[in-house]
PDB file of N, CA and C in Angstrom:
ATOM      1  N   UNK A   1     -28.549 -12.089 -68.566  1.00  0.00           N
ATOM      2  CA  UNK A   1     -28.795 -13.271 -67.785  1.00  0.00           C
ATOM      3  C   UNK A   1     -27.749 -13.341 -66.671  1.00  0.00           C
ATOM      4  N   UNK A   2     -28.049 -13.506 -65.699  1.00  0.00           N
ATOM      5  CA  UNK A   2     -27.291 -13.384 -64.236  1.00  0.00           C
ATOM      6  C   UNK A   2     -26.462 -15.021 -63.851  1.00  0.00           C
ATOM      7  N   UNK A   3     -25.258 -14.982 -63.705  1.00  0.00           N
ATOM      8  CA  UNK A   3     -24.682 -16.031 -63.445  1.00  0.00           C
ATOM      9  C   UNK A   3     -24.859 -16.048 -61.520  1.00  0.00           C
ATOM     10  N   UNK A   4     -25.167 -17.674 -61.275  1.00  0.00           N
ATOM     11  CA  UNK A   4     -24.508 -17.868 -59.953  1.00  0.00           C
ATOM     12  C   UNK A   4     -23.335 -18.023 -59.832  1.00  0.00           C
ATOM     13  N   UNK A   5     -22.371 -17.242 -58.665  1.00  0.00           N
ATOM     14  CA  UNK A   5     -21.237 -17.301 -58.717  1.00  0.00           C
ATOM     15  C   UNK A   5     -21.007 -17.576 -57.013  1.00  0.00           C
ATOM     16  N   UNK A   6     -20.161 -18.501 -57.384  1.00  0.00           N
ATOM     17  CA  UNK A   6     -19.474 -19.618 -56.138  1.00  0.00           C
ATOM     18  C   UNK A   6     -18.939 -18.658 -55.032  1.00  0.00           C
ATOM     19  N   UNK A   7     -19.127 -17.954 -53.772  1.00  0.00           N
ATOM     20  CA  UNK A   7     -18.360 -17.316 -53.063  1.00  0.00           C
ATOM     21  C   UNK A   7     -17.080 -17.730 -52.522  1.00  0.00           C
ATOM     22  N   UNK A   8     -16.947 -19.197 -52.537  1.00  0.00           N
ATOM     23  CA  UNK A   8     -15.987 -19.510 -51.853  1.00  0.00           C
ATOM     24  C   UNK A   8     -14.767 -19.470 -52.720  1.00  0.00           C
ATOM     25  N   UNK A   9     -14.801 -19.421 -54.307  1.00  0.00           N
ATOM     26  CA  UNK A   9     -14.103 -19.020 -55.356  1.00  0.00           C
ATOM     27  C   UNK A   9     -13.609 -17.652 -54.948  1.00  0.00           C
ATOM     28  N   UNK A  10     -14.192 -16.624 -54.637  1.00  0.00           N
ATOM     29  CA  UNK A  10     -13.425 -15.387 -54.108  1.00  0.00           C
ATOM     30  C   UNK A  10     -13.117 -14.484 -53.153  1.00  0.00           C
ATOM     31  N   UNK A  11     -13.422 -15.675 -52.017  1.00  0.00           N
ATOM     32  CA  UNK A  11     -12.533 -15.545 -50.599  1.00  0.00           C
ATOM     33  C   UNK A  11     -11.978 -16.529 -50.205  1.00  0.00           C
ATOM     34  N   UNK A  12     -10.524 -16.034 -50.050  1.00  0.00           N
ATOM     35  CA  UNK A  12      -9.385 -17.031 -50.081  1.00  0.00           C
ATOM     36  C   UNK A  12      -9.410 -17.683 -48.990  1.00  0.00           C
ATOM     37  N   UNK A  13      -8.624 -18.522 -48.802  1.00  0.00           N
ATOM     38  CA  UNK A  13      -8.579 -19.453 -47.643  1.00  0.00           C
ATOM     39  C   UNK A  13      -7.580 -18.858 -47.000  1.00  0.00           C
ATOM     40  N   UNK A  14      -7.878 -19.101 -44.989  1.00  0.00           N
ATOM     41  CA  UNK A  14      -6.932 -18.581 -44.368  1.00  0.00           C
ATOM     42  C   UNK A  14      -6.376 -18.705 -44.016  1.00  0.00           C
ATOM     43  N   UNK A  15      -5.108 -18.295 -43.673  1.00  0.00           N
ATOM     44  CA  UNK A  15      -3.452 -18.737 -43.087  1.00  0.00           C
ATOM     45  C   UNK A  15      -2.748 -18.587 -42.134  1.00  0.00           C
ATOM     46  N   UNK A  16      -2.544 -18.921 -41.064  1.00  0.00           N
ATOM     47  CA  UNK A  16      -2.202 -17.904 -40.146  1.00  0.00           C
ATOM     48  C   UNK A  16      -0.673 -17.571 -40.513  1.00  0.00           C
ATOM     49  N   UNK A  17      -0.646 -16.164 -40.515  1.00  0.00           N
ATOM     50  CA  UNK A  17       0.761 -16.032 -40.525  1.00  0.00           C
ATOM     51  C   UNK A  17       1.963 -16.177 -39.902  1.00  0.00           C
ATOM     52  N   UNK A  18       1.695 -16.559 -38.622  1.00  0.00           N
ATOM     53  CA  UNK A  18       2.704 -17.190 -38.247  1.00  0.00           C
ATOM     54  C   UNK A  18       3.193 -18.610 -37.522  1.00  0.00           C
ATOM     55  N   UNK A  19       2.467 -19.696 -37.634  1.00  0.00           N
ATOM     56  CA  UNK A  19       3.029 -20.539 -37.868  1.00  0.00           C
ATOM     57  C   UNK A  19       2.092 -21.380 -39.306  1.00  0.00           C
ATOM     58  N   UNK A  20       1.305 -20.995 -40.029  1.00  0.00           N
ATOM     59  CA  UNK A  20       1.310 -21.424 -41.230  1.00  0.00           C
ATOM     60  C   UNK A  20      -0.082 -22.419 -41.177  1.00  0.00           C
ATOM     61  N   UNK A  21      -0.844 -22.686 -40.112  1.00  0.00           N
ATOM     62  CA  UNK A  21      -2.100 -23.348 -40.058  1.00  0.00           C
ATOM     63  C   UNK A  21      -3.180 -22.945 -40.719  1.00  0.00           C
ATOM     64  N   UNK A  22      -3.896 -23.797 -41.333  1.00  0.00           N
ATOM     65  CA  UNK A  22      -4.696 -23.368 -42.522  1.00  0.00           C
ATOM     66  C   UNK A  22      -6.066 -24.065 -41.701  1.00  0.00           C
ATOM     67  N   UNK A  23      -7.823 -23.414 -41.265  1.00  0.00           N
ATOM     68  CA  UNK A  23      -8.348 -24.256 -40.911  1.00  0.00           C
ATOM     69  C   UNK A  23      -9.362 -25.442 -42.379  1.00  0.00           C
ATOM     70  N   UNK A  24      -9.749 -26.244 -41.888  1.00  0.00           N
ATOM     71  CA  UNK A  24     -10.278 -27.262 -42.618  1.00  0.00           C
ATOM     72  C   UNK A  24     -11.178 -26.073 -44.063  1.00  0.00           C
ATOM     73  N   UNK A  25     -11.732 -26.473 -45.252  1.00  0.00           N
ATOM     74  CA  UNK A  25     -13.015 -25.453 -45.418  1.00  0.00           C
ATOM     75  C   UNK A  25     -13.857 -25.309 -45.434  1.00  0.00           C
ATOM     76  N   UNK A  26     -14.672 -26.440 -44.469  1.00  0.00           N
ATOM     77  CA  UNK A  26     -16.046 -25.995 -43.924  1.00  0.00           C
ATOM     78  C   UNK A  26     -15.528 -25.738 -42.445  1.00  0.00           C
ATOM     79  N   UNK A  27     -14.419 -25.247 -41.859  1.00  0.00           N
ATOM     80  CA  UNK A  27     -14.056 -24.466 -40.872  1.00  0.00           C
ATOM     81  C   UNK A  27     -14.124 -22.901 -41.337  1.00  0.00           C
ATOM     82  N   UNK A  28     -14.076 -22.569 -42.716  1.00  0.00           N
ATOM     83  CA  UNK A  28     -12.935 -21.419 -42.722  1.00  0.00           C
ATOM     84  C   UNK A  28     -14.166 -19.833 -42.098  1.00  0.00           C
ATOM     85  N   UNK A  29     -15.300 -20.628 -42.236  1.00  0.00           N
ATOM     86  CA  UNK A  29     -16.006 -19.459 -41.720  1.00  0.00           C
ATOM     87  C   UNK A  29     -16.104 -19.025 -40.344  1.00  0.00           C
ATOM     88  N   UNK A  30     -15.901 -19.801 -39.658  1.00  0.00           N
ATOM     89  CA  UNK A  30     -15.447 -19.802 -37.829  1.00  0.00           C
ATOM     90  C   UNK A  30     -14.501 -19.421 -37.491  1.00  0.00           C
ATOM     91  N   UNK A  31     -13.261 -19.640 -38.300  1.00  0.00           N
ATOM     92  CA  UNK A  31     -12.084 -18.824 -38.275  1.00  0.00           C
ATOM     93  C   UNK A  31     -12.063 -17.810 -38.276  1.00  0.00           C
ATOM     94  N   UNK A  32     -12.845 -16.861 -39.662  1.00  0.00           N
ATOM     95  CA  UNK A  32     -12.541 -15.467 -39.765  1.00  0.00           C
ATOM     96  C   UNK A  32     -13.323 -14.789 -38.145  1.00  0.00           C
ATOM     97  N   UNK A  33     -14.021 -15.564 -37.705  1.00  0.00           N
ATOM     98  CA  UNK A  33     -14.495 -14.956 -36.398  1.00  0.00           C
ATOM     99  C   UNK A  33     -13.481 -15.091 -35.063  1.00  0.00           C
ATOM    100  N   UNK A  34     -12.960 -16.038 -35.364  1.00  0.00           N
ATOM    101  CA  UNK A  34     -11.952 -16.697 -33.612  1.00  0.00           C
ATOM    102  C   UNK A  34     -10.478 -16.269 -34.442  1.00  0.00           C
ATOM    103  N   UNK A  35     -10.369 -15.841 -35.479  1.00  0.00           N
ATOM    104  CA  UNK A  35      -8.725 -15.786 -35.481  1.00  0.00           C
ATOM    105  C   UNK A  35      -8.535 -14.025 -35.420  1.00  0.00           C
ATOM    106  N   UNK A  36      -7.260 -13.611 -35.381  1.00  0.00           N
ATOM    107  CA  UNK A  36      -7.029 -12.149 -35.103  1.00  0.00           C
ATOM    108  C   UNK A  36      -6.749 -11.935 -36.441  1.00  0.00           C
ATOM    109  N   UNK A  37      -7.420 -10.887 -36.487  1.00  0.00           N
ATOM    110  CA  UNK A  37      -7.293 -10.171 -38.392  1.00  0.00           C
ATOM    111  C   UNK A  37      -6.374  -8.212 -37.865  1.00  0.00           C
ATOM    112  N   UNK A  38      -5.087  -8.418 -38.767  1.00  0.00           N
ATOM    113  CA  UNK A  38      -4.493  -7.481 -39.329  1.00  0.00           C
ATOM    114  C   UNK A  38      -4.350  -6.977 -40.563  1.00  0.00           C
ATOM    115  N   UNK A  39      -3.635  -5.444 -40.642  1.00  0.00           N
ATOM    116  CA  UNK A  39      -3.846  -4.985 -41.847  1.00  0.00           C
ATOM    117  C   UNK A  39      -2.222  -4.403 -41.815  1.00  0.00           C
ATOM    118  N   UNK A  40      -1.016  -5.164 -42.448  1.00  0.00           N
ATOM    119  CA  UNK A  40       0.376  -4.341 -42.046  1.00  0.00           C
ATOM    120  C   UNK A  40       0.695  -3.805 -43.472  1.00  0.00           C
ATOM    121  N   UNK A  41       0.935  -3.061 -44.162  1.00  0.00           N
ATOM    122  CA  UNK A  41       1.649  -2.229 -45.663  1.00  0.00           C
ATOM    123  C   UNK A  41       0.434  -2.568 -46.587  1.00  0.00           C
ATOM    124  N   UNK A  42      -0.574  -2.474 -46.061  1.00  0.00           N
ATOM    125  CA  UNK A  42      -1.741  -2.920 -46.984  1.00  0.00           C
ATOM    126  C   UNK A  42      -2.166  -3.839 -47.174  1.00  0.00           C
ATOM    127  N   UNK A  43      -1.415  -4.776 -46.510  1.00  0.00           N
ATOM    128  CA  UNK A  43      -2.136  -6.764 -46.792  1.00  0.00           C
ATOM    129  C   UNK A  43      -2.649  -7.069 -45.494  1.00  0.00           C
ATOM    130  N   UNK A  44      -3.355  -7.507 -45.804  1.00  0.00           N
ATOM    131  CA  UNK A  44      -4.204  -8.546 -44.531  1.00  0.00           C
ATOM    132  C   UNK A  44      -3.642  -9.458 -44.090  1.00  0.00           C
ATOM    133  N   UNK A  45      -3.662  -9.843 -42.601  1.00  0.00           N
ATOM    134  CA  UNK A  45      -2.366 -11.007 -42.038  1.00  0.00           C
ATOM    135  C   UNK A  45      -4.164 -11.498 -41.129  1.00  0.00           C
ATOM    136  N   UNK A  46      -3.542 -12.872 -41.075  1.00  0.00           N
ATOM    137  CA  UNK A  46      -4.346 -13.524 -40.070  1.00  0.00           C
ATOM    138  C   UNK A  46      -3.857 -14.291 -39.584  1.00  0.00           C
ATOM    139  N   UNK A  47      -3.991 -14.486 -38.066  1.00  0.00           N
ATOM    140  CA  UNK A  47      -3.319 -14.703 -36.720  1.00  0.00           C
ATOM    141  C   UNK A  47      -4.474 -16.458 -36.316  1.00  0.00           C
ATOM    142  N   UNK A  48      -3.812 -17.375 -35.910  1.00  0.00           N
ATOM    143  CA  UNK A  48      -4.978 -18.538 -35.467  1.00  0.00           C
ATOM    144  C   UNK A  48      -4.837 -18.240 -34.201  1.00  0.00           C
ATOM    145  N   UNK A  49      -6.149 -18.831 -33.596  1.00  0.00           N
ATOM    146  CA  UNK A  49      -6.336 -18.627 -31.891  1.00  0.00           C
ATOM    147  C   UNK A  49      -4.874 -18.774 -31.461  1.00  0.00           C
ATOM    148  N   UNK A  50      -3.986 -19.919 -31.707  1.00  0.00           N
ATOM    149  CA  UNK A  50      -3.230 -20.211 -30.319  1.00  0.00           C
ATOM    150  C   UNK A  50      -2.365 -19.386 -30.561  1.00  0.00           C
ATOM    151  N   UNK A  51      -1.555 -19.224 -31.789  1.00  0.00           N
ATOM    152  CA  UNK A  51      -0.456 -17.808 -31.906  1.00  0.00           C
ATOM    153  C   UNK A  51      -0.930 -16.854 -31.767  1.00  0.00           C
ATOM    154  N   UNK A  52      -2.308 -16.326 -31.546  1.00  0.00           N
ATOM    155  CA  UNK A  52      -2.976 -14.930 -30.809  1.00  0.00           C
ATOM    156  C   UNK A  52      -3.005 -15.026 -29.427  1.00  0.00           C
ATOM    157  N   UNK A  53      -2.733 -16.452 -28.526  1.00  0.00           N
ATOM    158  CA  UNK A  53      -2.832 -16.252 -27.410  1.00  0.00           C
ATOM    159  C   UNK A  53      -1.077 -16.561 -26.990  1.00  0.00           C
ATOM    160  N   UNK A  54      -0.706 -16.939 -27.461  1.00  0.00           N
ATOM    161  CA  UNK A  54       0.846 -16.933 -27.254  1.00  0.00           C
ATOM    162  C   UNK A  54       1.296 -15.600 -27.478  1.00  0.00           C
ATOM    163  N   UNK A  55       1.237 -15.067 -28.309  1.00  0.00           N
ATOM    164  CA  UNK A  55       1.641 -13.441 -28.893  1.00  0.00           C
ATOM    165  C   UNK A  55       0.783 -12.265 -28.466  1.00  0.00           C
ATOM    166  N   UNK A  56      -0.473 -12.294 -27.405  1.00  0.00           N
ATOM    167  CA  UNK A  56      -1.511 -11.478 -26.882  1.00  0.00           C
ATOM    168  C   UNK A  56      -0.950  -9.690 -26.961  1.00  0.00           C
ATOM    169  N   UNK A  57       0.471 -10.204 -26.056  1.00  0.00           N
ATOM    170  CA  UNK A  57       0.864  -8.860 -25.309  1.00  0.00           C
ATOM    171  C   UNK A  57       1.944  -7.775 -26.125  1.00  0.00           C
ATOM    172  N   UNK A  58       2.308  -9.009 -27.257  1.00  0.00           N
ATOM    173  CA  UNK A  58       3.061  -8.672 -28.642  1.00  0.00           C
ATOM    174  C   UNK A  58       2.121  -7.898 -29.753  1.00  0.00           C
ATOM    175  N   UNK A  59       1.044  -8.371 -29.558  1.00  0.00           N
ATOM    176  CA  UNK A  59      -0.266  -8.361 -30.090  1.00  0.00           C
ATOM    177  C   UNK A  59      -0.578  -6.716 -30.297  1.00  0.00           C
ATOM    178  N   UNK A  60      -0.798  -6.723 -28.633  1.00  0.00           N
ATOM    179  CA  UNK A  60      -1.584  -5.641 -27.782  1.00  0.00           C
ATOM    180  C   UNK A  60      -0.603  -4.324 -27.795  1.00  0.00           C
ATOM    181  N   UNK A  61       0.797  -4.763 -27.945  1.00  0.00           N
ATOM    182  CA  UNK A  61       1.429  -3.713 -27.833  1.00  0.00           C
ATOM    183  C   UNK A  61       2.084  -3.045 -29.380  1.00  0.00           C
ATOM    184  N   UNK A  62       1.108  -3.852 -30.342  1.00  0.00           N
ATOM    185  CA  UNK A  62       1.530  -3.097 -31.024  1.00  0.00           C
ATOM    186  C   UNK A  62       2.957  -3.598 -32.062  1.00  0.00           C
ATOM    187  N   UNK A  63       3.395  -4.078 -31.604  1.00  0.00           N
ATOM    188  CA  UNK A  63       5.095  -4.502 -31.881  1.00  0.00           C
ATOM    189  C   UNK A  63       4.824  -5.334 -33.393  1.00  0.00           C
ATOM    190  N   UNK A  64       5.901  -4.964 -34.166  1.00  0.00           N
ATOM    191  CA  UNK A  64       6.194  -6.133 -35.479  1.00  0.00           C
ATOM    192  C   UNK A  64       6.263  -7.617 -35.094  1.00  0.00           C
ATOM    193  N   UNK A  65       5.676  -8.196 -36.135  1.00  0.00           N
ATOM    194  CA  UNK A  65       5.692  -9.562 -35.667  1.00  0.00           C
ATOM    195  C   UNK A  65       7.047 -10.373 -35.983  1.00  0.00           C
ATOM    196  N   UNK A  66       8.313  -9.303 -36.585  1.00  0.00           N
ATOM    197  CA  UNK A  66       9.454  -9.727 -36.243  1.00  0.00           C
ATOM    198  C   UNK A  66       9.969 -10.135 -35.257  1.00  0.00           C
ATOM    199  N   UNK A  67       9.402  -9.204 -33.827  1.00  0.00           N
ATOM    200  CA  UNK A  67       9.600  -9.435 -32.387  1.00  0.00           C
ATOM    201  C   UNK A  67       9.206 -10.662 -31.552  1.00  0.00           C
ATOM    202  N   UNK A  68       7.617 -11.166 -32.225  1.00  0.00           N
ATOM    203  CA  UNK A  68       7.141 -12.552 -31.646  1.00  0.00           C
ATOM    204  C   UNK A  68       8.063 -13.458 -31.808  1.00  0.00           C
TER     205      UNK A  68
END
């Protein structure tokens, strides 16, 4: 017998990593589209619009986000 199982139970909610903004969660699906998605030592980082447009060229070039 087949259980329904809740998706939103096993995709986490998102964060931006650097300044810590979380969107609403009937936002969080618009997010994964408008925010910048990384992959640094194997974990996934996610970036919100405005620290992706503040950090573009930090972004673009590649650089640790120690540097932003």
């Amino acid at each position: 017998m087949a259980t329904k199982t809740d998706t939103a139970e096993l995709t986490p909610l998102l964060t931006c990593t650097s300044c810590g903004t979380t969107p609403a969660p009937e936002d969080q699906a618009t997010a994964r589209l408008t925010w910048s998605r990384s992959v640094e030592h194997g974990r996934t980082l996610w970036t919100c619009e405005q620290c992706s447009r503040d950090n573009i060229r930090s972004i673009e070039s590649k650089l640790d986000p120690e540097w932003w």
